[in-house]
N, C-alpha and C. Protein backbone atom coordinates (compact mmCIF):
# COMPACT_ATOMS: atom_id res chain seq x y z
N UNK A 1 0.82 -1.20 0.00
CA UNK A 1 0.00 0.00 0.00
C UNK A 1 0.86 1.26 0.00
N UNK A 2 2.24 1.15 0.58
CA UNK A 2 2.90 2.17 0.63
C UNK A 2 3.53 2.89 -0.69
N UNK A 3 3.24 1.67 -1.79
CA UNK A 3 3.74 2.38 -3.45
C UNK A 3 2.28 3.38 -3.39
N UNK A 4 1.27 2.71 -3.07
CA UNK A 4 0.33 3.88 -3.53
C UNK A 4 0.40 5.06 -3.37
N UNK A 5 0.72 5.00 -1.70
CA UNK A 5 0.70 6.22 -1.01
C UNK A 5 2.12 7.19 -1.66
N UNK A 6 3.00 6.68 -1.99
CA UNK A 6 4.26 7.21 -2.76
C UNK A 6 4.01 7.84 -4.02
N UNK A 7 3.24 7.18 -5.16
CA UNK A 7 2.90 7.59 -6.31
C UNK A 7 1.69 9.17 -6.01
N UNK A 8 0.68 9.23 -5.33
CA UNK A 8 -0.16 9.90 -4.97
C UNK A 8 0.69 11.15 -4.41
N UNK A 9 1.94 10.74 -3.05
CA UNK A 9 2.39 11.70 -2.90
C UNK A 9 3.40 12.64 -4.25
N UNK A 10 3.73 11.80 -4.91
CA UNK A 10 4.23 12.74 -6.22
C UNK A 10 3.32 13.35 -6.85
N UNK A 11 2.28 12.97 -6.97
CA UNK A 11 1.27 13.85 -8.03
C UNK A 11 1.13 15.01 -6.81
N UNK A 12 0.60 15.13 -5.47
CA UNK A 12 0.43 16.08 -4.56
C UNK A 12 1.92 17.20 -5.16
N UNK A 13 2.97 16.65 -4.91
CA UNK A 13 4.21 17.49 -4.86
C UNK A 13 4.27 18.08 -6.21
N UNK A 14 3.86 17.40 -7.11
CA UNK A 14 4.19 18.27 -8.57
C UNK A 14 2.65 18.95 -8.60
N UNK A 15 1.66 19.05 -7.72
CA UNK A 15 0.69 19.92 -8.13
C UNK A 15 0.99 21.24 -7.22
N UNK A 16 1.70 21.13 -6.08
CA UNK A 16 2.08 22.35 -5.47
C UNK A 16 3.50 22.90 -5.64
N UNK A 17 4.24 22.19 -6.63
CA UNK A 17 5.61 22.83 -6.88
C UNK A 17 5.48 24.73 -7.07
N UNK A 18 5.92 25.51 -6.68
CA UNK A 18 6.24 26.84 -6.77
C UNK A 18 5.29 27.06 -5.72
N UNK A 19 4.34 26.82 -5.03
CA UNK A 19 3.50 27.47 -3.86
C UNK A 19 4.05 27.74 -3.02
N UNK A 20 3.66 28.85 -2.59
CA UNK A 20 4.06 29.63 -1.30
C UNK A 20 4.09 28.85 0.18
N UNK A 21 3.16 28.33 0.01
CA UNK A 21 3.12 27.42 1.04
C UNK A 21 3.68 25.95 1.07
N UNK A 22 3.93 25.79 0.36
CA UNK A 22 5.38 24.58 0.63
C UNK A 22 6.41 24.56 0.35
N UNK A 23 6.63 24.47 1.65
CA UNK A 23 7.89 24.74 2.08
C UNK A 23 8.84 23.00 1.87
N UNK A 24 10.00 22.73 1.75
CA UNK A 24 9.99 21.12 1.35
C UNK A 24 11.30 21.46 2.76
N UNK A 25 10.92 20.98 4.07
CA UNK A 25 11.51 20.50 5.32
C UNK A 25 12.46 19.35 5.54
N UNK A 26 12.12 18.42 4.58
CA UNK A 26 12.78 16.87 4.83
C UNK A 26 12.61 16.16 3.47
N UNK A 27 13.27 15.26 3.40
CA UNK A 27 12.87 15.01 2.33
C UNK A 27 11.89 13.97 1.73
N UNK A 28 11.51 13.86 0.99
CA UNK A 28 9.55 13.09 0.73
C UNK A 28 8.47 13.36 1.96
N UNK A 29 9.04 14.81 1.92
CA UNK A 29 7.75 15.51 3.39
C UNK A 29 6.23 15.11 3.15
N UNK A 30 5.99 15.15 1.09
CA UNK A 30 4.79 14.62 1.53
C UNK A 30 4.52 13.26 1.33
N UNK A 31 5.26 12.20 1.00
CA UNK A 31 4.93 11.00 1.47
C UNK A 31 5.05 10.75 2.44
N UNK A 32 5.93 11.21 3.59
CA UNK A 32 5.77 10.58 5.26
C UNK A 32 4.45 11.75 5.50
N UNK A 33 4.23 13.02 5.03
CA UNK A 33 2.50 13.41 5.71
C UNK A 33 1.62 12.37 4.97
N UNK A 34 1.78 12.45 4.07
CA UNK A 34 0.56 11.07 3.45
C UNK A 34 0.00 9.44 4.11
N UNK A 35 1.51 9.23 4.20
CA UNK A 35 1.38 8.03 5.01
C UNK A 35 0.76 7.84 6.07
N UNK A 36 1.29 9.33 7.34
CA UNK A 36 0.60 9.59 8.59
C UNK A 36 -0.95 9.70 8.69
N UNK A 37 -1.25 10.27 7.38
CA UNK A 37 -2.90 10.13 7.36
C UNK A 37 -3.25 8.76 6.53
N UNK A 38 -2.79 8.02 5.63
CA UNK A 38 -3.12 6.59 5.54
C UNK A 38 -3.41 5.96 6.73
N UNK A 39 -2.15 5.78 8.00
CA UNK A 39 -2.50 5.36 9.05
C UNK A 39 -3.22 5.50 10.21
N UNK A 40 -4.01 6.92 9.96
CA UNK A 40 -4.96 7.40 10.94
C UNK A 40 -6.14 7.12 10.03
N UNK A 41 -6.27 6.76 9.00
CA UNK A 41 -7.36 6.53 8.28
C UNK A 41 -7.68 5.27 8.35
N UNK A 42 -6.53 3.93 8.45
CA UNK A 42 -7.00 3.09 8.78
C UNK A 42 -7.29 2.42 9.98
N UNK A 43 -7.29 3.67 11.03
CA UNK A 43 -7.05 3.20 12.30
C UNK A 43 -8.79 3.86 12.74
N UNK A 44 -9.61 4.66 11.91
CA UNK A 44 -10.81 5.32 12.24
C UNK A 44 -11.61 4.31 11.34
N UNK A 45 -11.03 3.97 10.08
CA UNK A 45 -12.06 3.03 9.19
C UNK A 45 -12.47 4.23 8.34
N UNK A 46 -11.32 4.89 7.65
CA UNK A 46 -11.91 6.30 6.77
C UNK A 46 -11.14 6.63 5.75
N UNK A 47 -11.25 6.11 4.06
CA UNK A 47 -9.76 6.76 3.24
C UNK A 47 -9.68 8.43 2.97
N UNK A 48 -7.94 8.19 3.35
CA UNK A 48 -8.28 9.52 3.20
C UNK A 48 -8.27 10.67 2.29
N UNK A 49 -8.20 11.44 1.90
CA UNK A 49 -8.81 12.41 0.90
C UNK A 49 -7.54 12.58 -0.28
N UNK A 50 -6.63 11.32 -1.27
CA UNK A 50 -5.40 12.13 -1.74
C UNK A 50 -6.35 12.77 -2.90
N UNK A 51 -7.39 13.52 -2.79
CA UNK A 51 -7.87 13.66 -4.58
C UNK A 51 -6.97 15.64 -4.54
N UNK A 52 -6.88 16.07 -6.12
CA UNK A 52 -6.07 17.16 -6.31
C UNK A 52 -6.93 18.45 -5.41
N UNK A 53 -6.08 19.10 -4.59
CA UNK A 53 -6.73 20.19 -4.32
C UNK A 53 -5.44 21.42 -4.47
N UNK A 54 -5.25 22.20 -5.62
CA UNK A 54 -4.68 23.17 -5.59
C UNK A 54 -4.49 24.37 -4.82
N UNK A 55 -5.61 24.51 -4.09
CA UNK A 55 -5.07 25.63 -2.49
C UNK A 55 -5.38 24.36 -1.37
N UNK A 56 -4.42 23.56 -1.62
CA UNK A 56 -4.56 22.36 -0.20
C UNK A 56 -6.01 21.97 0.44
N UNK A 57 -5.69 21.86 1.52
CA UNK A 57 -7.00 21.38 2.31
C UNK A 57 -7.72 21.54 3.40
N UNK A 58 -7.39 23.28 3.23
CA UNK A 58 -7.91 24.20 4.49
C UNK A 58 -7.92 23.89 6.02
N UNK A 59 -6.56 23.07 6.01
CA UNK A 59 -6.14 22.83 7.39
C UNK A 59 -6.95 20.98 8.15
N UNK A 60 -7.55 20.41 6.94
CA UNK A 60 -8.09 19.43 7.50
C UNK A 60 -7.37 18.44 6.81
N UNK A 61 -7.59 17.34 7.23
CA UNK A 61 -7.13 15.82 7.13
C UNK A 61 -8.47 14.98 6.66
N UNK A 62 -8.97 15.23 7.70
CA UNK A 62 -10.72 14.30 7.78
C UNK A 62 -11.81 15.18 8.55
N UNK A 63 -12.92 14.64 8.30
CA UNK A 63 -13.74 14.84 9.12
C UNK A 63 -14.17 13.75 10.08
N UNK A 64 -14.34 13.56 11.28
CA UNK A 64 -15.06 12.20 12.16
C UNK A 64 -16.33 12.60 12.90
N UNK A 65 -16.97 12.06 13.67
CA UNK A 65 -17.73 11.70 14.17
C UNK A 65 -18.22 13.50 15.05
N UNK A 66 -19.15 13.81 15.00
CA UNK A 66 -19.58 14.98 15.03
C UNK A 66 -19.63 15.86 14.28
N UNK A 67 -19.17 15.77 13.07
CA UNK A 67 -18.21 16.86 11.92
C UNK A 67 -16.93 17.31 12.58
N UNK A 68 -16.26 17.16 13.53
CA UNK A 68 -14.69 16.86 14.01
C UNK A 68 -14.29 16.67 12.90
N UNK A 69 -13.14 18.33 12.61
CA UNK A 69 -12.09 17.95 11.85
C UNK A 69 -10.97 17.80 12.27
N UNK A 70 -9.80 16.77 11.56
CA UNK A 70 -8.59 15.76 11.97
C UNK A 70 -7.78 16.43 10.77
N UNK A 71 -6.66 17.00 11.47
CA UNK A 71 -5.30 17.08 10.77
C UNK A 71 -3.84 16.26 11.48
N UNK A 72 -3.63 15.61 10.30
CA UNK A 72 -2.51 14.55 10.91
C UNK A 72 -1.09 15.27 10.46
N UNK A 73 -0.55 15.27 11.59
CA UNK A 73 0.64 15.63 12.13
C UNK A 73 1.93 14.62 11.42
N UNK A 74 2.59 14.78 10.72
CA UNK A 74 3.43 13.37 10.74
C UNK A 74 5.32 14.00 10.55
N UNK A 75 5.95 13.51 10.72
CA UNK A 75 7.22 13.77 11.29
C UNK A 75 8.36 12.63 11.55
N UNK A 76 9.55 13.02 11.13
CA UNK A 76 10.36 11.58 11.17
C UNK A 76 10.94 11.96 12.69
N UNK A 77 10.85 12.79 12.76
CA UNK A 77 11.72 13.25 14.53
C UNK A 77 10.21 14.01 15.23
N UNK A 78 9.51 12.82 15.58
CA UNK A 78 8.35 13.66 16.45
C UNK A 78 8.48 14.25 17.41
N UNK A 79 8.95 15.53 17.94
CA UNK A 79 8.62 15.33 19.34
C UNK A 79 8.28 16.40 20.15
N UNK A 80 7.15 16.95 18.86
CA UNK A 80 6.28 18.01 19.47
C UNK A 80 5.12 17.91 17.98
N UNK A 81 4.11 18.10 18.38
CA UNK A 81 2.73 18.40 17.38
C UNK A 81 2.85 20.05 17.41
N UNK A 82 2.93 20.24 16.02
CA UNK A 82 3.26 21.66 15.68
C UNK A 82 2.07 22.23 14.50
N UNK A 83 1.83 23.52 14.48
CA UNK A 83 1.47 23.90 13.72
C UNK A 83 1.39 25.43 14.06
N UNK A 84 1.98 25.50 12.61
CA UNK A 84 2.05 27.19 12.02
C UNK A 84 0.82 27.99 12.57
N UNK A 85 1.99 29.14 13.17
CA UNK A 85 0.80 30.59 13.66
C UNK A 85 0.32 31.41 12.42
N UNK A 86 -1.10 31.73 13.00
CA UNK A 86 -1.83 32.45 11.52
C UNK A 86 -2.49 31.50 10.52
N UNK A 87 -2.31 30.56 10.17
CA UNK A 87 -2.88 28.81 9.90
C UNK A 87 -3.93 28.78 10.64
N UNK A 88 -5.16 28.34 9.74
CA UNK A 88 -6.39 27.49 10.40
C UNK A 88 -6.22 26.74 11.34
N UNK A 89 -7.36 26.75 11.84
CA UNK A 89 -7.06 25.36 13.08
C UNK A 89 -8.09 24.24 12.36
N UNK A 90 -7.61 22.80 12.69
CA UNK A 90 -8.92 21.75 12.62
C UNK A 90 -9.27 21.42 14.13
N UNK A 91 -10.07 20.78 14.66
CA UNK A 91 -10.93 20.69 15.79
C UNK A 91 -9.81 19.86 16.26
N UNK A 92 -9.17 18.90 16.13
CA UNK A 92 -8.28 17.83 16.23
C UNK A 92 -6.71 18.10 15.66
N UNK A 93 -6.02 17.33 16.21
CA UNK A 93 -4.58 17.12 15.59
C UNK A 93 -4.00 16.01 16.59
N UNK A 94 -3.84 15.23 15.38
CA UNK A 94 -2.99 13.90 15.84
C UNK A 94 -1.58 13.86 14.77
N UNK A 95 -0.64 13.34 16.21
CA UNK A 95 0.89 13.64 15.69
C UNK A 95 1.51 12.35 15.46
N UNK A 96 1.96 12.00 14.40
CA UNK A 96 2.61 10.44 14.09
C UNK A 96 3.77 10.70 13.81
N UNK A 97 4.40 9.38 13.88
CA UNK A 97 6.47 9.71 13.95
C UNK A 97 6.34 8.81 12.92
N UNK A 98 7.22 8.93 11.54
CA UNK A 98 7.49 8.07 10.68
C UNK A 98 9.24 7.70 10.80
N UNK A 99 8.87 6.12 10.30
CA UNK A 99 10.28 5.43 10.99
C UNK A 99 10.70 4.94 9.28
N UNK A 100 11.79 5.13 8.95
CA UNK A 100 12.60 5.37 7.37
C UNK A 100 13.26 4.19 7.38
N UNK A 101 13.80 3.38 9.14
CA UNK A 101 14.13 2.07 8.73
C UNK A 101 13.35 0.86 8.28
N UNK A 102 11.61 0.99 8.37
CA UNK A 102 10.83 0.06 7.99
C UNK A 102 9.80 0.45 7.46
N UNK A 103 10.09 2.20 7.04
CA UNK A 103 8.90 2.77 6.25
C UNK A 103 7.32 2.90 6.73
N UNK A 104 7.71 3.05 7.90
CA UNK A 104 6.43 2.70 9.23
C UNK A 104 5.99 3.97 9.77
N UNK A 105 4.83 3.90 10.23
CA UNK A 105 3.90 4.98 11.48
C UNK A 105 3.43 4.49 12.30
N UNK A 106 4.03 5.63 12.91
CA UNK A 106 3.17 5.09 14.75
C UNK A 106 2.88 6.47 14.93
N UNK A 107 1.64 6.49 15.56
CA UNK A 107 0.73 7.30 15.88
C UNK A 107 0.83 7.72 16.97
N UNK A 108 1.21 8.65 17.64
CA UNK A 108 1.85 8.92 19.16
C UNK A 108 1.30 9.82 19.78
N UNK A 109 -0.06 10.54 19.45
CA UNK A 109 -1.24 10.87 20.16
C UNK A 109 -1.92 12.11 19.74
N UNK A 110 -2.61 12.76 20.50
CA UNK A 110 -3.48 13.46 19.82
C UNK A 110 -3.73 14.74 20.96
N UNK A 111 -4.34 16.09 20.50
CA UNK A 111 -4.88 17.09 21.16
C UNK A 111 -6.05 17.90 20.48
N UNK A 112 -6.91 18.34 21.58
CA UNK A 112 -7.64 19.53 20.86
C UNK A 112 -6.82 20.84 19.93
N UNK A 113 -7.61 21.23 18.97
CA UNK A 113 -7.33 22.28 18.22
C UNK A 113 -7.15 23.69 19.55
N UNK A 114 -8.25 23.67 20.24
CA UNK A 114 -7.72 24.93 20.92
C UNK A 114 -7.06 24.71 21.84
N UNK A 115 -6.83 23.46 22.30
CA UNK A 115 -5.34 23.70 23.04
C UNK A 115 -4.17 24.07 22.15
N UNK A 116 -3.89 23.63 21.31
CA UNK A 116 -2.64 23.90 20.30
C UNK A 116 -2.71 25.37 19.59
N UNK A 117 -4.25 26.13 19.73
CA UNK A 117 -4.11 27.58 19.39
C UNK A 117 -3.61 28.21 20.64
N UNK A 118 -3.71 27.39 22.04
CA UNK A 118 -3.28 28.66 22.90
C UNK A 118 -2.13 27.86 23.57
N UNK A 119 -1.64 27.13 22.77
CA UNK A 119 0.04 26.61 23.41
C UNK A 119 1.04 28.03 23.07
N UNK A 120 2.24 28.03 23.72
CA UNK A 120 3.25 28.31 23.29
C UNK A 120 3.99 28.43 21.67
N UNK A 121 4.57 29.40 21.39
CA UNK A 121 5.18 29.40 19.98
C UNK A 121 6.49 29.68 20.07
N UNK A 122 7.31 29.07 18.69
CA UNK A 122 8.48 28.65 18.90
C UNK A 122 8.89 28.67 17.21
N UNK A 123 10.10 28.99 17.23
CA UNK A 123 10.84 28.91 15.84
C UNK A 123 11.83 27.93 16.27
N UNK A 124 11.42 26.47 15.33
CA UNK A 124 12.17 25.32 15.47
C UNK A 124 13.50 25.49 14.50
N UNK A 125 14.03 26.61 14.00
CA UNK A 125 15.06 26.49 12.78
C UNK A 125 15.29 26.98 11.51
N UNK A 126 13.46 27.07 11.19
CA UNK A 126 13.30 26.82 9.67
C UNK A 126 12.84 28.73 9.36
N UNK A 127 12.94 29.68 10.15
CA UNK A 127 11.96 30.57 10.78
C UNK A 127 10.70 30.44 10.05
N UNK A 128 10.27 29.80 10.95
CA UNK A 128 8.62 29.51 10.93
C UNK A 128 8.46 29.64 12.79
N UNK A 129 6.86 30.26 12.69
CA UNK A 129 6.85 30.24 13.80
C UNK A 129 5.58 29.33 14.05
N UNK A 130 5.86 28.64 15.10
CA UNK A 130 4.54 26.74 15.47
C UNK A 130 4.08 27.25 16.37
N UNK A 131 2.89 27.20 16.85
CA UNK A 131 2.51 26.88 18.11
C UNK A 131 2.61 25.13 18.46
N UNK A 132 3.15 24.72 19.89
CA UNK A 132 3.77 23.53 19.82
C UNK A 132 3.25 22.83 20.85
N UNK A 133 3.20 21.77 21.32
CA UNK A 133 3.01 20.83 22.29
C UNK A 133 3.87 19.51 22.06
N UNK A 134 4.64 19.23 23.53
CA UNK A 134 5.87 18.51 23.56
C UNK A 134 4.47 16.65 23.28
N UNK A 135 5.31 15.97 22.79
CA UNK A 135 4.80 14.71 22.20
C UNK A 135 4.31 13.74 23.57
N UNK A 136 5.19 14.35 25.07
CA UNK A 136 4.61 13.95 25.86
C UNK A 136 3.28 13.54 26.93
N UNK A 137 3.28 15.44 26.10
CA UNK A 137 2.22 16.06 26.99
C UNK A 137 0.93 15.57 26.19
N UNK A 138 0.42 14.90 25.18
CA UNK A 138 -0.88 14.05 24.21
C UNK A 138 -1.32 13.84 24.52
N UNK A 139 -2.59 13.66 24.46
CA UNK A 139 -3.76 12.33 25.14
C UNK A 139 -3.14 11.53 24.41
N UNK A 140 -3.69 10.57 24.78
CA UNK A 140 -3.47 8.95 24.32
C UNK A 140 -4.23 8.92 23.33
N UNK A 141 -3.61 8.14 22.30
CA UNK A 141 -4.54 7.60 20.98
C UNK A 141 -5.63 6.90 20.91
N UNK A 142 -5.76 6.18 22.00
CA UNK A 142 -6.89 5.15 22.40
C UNK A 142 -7.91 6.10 23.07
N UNK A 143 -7.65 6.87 23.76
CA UNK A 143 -9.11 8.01 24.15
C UNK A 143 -9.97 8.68 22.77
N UNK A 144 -8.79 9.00 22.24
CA UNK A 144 -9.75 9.86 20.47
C UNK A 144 -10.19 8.23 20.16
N UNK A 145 -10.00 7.48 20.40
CA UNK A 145 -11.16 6.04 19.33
C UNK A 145 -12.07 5.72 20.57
N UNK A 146 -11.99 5.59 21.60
CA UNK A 146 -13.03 5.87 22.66
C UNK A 146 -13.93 6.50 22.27
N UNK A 147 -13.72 7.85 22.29
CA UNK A 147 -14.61 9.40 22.28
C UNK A 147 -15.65 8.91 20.62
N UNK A 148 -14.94 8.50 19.68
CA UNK A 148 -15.25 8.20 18.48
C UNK A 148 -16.30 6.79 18.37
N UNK A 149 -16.74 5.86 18.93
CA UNK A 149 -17.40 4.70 19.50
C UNK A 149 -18.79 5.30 19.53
């Protein structure tokens, strides 16, 4: 499944080549974000959305259970759920660590949207500025599929 998710992420990358908003962080940034939402998609029972959207995807991932929107977080060095100040919020954000020695995700937890609008902000390097929450501080992954039941 992971060629799929690879081929899909190239068509994503050559439809936003020159946008302002991508920024390229790591490298196949959007096949490890792709993947991270493959694996939250099969972990809700939901595929998720690779169809073309030329101004992206207004900060969502999915929608679940209430109209709860889910933006998946994904990252080869997780160890904070981040997202850009001035950026939409989705109701949700779940943060996954992708592992390059077995091409893997693990899903390493989740927070409300307005906690992560009124966290702390931080320039990790890139000057961008995140509002952030350390990977510790998460609910557990198993409470968001609880809440979702």
């Amino acid at each position: 499944m992971n060629e799929f998710v690879r081929r899909e992420s190239e068509k994503r990358c050559d439809l936003h080549k020159g946008h302002e908003s991508q920024r390229v962080l790591s490298p196949d940034y959007n096949y490890v974000g792709m993947l991270g939402e493959w694996e939250f998609g099969k972990l809700v029972g939901l595929f998720p959305d690779f169809s073309e959207k030329p101004g992206g995807d207004n900060g969502a991932d999915f929608t679940i259970k209430l109209s709860f929107t889910v933006d998946v977080k994904t990252a080869r060095r997780a160890y904070n759920l981040i997202h850009e100040q001035g950026k939409p919020f989705a109701d949700i954000y779940v943060l996954a660590e992708y592992k390059d020695d077995d091409d893997s995700i693990m899903l390493i937890g989740w927070e409300w949207g307005y906690c992560l609008r009124n966290a702390p902000t931080k320039d990790f390097g890139y000057g961008v500025i995140n509002h952030y929450i350390s990977r510790e501080k998460l609910r557990d992954i198993n409470e968001l599929m609880e809440r979702m039941i």
